[in-house]
PDB file of N, CA and C in Angstrom:
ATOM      1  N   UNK A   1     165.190 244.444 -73.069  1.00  0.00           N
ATOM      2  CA  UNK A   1     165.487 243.885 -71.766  1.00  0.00           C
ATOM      3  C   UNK A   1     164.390 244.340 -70.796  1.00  0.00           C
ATOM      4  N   UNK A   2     163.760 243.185 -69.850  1.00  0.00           N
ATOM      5  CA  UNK A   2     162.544 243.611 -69.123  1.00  0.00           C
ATOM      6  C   UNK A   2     163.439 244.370 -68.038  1.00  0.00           C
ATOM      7  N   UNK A   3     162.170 244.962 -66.736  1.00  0.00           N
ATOM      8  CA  UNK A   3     162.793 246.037 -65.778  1.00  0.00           C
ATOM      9  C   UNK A   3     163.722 244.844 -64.759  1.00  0.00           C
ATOM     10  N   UNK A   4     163.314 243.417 -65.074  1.00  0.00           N
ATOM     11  CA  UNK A   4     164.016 242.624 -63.793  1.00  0.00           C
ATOM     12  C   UNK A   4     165.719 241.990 -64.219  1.00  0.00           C
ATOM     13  N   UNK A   5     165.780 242.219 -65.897  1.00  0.00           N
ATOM     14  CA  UNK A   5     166.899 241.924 -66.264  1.00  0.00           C
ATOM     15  C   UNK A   5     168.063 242.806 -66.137  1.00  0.00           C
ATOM     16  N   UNK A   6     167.364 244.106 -66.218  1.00  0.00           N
ATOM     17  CA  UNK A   6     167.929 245.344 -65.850  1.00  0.00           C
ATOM     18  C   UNK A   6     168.419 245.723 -63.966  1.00  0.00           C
ATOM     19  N   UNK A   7     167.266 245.454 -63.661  1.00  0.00           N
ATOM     20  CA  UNK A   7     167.435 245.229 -61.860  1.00  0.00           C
ATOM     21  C   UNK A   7     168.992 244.234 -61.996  1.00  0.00           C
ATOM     22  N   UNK A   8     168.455 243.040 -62.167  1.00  0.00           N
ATOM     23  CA  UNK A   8     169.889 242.515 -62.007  1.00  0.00           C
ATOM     24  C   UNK A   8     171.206 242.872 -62.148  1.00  0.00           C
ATOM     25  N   UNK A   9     171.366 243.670 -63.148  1.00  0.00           N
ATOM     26  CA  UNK A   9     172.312 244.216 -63.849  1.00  0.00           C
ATOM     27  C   UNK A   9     172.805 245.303 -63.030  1.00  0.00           C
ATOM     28  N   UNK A  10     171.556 246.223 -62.410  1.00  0.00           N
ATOM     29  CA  UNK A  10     172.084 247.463 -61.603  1.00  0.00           C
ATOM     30  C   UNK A  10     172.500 246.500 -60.239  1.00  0.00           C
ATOM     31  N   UNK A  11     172.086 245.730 -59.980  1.00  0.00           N
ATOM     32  CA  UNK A  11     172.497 244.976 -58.584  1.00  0.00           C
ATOM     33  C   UNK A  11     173.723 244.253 -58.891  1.00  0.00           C
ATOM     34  N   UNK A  12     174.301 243.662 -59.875  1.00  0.00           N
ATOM     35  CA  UNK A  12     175.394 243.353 -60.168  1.00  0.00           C
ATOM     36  C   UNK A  12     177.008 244.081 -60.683  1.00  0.00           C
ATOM     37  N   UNK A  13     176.215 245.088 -61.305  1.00  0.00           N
ATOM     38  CA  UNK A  13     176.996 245.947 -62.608  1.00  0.00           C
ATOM     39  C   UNK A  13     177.750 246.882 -61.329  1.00  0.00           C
ATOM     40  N   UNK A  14     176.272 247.626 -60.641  1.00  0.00           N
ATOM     41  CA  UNK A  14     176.624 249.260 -59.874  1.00  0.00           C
ATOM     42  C   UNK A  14     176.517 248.945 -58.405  1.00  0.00           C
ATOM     43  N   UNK A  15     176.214 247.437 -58.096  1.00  0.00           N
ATOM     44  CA  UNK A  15     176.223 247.144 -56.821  1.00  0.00           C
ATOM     45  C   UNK A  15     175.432 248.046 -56.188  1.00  0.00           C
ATOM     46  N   UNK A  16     174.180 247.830 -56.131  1.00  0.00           N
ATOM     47  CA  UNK A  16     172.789 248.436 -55.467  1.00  0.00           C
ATOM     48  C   UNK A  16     172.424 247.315 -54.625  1.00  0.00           C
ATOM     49  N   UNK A  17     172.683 247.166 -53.371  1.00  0.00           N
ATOM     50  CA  UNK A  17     172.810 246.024 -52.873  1.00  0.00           C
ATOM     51  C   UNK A  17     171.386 245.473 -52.555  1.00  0.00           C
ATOM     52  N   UNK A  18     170.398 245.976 -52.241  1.00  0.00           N
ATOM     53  CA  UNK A  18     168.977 245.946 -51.980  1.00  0.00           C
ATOM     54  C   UNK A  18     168.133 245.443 -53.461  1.00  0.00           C
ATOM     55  N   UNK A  19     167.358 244.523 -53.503  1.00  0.00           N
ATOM     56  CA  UNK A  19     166.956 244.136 -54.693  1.00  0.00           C
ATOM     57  C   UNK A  19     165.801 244.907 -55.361  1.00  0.00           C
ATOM     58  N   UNK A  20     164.830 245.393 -53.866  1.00  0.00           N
ATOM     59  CA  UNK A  20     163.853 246.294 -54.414  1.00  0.00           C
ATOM     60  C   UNK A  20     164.510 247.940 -55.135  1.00  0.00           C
ATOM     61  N   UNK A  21     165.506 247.946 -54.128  1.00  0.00           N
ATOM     62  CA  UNK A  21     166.244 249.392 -54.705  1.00  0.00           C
ATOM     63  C   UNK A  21     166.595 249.223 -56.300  1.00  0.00           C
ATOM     64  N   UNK A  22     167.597 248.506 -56.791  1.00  0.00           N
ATOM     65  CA  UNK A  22     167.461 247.829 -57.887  1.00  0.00           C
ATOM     66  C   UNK A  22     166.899 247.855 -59.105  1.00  0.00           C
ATOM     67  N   UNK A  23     165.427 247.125 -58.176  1.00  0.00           N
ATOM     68  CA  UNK A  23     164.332 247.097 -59.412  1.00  0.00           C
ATOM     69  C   UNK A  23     163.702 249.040 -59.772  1.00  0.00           C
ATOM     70  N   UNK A  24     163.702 249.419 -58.670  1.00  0.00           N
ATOM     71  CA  UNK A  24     163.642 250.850 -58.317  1.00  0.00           C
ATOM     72  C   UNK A  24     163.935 251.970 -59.256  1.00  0.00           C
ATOM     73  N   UNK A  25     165.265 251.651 -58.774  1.00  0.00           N
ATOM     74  CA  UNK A  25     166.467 252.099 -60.038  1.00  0.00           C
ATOM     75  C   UNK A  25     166.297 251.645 -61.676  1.00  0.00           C
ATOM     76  N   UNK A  26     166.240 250.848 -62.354  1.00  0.00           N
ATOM     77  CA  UNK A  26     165.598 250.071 -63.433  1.00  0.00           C
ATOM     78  C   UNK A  26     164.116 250.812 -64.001  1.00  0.00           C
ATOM     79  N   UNK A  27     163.341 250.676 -62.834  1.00  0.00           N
ATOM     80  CA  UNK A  27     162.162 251.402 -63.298  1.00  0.00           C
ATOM     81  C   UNK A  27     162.357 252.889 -64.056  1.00  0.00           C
ATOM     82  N   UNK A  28     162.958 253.620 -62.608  1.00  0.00           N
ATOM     83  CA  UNK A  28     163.556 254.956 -63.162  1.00  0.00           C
ATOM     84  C   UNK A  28     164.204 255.220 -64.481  1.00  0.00           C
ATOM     85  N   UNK A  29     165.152 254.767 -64.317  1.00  0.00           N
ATOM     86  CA  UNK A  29     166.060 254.896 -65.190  1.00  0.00           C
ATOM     87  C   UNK A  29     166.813 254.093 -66.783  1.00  0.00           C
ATOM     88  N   UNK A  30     165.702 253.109 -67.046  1.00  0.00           N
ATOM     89  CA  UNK A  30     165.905 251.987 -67.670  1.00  0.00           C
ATOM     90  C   UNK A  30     167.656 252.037 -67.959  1.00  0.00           C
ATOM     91  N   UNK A  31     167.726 251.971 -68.945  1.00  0.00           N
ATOM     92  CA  UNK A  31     169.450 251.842 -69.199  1.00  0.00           C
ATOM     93  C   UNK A  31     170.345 252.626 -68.837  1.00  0.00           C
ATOM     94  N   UNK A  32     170.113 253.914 -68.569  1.00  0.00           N
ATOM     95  CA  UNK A  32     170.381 255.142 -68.609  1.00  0.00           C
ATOM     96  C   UNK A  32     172.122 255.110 -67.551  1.00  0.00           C
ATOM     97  N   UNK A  33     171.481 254.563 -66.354  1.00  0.00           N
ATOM     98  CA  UNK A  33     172.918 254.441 -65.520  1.00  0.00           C
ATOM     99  C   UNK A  33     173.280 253.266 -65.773  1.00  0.00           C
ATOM    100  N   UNK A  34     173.362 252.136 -66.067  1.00  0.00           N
ATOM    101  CA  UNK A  34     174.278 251.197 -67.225  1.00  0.00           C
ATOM    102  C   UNK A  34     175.335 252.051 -68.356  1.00  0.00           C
ATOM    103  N   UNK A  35     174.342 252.282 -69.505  1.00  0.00           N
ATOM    104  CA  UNK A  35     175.011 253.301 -70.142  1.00  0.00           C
ATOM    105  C   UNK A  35     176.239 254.444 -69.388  1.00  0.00           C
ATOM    106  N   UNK A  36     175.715 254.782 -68.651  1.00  0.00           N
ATOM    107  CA  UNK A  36     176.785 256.100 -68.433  1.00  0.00           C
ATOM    108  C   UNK A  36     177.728 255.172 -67.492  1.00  0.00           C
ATOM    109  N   UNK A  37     177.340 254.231 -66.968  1.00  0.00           N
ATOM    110  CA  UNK A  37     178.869 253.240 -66.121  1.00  0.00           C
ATOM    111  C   UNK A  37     179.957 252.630 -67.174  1.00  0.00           C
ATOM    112  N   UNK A  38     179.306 252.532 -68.043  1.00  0.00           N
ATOM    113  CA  UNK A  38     179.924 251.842 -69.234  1.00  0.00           C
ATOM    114  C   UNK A  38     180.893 253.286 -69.821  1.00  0.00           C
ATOM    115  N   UNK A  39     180.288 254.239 -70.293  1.00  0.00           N
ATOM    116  CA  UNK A  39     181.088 255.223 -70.959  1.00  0.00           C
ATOM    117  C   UNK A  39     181.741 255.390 -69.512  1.00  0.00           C
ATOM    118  N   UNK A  40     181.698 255.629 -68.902  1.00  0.00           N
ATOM    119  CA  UNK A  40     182.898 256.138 -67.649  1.00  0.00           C
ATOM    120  C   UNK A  40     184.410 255.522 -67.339  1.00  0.00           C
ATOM    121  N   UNK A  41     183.674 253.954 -67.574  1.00  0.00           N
ATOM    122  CA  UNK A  41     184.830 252.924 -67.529  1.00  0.00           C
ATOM    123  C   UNK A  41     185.506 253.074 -68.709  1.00  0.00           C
ATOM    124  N   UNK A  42     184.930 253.316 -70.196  1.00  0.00           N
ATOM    125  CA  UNK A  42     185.943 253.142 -71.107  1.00  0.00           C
ATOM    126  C   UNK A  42     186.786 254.732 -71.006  1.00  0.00           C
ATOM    127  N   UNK A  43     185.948 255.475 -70.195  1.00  0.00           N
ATOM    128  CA  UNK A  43     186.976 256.786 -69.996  1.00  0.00           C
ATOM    129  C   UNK A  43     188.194 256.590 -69.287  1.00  0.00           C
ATOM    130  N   UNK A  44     188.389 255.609 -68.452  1.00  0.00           N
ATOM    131  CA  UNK A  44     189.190 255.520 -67.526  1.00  0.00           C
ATOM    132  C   UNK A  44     189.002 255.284 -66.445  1.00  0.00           C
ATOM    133  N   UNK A  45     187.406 255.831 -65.909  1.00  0.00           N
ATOM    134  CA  UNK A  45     186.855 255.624 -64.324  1.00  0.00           C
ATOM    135  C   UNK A  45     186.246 254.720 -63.584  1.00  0.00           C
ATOM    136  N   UNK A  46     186.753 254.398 -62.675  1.00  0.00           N
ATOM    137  CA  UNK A  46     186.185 253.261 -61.859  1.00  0.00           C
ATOM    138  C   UNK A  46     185.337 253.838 -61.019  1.00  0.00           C
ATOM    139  N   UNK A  47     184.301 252.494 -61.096  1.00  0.00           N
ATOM    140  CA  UNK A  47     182.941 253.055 -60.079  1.00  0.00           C
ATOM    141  C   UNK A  47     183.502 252.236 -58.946  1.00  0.00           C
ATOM    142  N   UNK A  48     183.264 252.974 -57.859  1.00  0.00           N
ATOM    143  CA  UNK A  48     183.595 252.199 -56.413  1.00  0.00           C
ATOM    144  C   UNK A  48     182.439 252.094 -56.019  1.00  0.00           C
ATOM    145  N   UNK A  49     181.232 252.319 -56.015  1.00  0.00           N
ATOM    146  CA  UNK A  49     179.991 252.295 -55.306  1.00  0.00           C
ATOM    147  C   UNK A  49     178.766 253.099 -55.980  1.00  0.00           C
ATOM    148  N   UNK A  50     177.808 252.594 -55.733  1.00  0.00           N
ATOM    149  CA  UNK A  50     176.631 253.513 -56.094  1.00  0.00           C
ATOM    150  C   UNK A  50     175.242 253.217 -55.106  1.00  0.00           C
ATOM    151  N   UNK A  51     174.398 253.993 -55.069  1.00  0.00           N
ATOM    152  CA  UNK A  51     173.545 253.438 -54.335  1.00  0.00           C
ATOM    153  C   UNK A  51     171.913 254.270 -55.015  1.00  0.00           C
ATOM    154  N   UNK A  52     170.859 253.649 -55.088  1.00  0.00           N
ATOM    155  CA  UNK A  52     169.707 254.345 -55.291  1.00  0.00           C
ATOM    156  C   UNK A  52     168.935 254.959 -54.296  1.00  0.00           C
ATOM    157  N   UNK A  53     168.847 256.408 -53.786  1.00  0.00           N
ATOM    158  CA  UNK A  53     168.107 256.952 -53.141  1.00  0.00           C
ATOM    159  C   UNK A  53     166.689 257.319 -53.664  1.00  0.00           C
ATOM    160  N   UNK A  54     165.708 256.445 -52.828  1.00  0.00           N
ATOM    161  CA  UNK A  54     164.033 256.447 -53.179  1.00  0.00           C
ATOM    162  C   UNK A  54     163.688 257.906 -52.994  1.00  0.00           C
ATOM    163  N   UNK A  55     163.384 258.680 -52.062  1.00  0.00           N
ATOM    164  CA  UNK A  55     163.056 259.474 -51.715  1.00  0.00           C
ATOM    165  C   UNK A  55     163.666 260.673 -52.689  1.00  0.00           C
ATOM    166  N   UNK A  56     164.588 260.727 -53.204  1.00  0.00           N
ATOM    167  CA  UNK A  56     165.119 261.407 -54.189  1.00  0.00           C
ATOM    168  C   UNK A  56     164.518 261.132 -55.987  1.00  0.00           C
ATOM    169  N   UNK A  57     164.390 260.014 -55.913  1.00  0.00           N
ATOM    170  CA  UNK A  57     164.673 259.100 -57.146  1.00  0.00           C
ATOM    171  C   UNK A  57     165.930 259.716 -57.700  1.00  0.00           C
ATOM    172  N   UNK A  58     166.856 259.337 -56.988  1.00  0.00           N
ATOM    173  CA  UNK A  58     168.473 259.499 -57.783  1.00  0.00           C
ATOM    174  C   UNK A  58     169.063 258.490 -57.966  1.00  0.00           C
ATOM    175  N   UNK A  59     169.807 258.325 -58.575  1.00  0.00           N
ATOM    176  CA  UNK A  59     170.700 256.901 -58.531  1.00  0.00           C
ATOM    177  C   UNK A  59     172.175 258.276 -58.488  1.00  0.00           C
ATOM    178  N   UNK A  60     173.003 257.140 -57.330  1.00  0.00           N
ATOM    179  CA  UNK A  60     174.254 258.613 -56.714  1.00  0.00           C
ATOM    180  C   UNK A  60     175.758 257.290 -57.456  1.00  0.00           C
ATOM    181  N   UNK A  61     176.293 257.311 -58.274  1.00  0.00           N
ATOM    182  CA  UNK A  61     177.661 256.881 -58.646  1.00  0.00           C
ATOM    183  C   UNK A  61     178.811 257.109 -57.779  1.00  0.00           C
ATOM    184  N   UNK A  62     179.671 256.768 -57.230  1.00  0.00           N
ATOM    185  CA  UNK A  62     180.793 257.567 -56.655  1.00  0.00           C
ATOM    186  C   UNK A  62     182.108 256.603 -57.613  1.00  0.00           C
ATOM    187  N   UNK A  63     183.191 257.892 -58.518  1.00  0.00           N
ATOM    188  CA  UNK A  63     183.805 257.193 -59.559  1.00  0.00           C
ATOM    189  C   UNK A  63     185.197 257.667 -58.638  1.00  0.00           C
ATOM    190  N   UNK A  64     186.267 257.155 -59.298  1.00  0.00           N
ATOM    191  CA  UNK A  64     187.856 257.797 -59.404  1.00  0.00           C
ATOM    192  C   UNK A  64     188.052 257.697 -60.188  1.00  0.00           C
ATOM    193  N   UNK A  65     189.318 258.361 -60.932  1.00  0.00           N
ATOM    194  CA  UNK A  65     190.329 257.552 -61.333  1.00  0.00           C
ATOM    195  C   UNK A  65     191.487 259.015 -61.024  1.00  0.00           C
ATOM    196  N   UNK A  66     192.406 258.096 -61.137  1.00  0.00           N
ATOM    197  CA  UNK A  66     193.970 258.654 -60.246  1.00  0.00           C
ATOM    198  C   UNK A  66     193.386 258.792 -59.064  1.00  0.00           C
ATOM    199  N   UNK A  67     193.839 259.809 -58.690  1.00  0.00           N
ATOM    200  CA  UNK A  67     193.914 260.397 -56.608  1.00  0.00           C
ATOM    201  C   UNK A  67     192.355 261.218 -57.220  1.00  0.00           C
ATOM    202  N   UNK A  68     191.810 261.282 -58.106  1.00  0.00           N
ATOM    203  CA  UNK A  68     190.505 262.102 -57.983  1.00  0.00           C
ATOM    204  C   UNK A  68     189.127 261.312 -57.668  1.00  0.00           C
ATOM    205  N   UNK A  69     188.527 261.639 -57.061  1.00  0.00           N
ATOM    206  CA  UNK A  69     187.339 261.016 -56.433  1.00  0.00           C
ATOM    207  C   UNK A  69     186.263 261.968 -56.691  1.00  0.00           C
ATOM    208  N   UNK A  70     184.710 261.700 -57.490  1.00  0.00           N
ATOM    209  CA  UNK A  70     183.798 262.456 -58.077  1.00  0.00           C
ATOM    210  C   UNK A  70     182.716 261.240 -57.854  1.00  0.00           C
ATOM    211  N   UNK A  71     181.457 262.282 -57.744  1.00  0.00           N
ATOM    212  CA  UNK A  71     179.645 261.274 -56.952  1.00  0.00           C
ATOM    213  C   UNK A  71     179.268 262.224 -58.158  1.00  0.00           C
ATOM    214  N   UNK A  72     178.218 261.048 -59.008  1.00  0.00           N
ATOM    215  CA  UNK A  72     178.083 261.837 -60.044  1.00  0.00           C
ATOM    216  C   UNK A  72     176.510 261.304 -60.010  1.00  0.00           C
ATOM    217  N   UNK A  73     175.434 262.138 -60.011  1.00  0.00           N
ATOM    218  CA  UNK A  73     173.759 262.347 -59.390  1.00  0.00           C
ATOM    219  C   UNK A  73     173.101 261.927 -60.469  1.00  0.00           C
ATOM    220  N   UNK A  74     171.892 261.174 -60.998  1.00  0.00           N
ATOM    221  CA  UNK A  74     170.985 260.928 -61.755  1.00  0.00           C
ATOM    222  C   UNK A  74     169.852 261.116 -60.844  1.00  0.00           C
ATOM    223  N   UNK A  75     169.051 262.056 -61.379  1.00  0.00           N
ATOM    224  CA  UNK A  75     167.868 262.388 -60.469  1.00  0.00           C
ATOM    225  C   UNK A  75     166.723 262.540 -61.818  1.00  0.00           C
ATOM    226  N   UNK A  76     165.755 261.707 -61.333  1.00  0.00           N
ATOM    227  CA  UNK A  76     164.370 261.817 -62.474  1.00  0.00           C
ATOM    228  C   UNK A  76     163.685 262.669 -61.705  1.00  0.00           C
ATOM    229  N   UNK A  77     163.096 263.384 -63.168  1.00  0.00           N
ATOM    230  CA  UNK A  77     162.638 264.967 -62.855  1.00  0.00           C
ATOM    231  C   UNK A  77     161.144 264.697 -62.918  1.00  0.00           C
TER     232      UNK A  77
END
């Protein structure tokens, strides 16, 4: 999968609402936060939001499930 099929996916999948952020994210991280949204959900957890911080290069998750609420960090080193 190229970095723009992937962009899409983080803009659709993890709702990165910005398209360059996106592609951003993709670059960084190729599958990596796909993958771990996917194992989370079949854990039980719902992603409510995520967003890619440039200046960090993180991609930030924020999950629940029940009354628990957890932001779970991908930062390229």
């Amino acid at each position: 999968m190229d970095v723009f099929e992937l962009a899409r996916k983080y803009h659709d999948e993890l709702g990165i609402g910005e398209p360059s952020m996106a592609a951003m994210a993709a670059d960084f991280f190729d599958d990596l936060g796909l993958k771990l949204a996917d194992f989370l959900q079949d854990e039980g957890y719902s992603i409510i939001g995520s967003k890619f911080i440039d200046y960090d290069k993180s991609l930030v998750m924020d999950v629940t499930r029940g009354e628990k609420r957890f932001e779970i960090t991908l930062r390229k080193s």
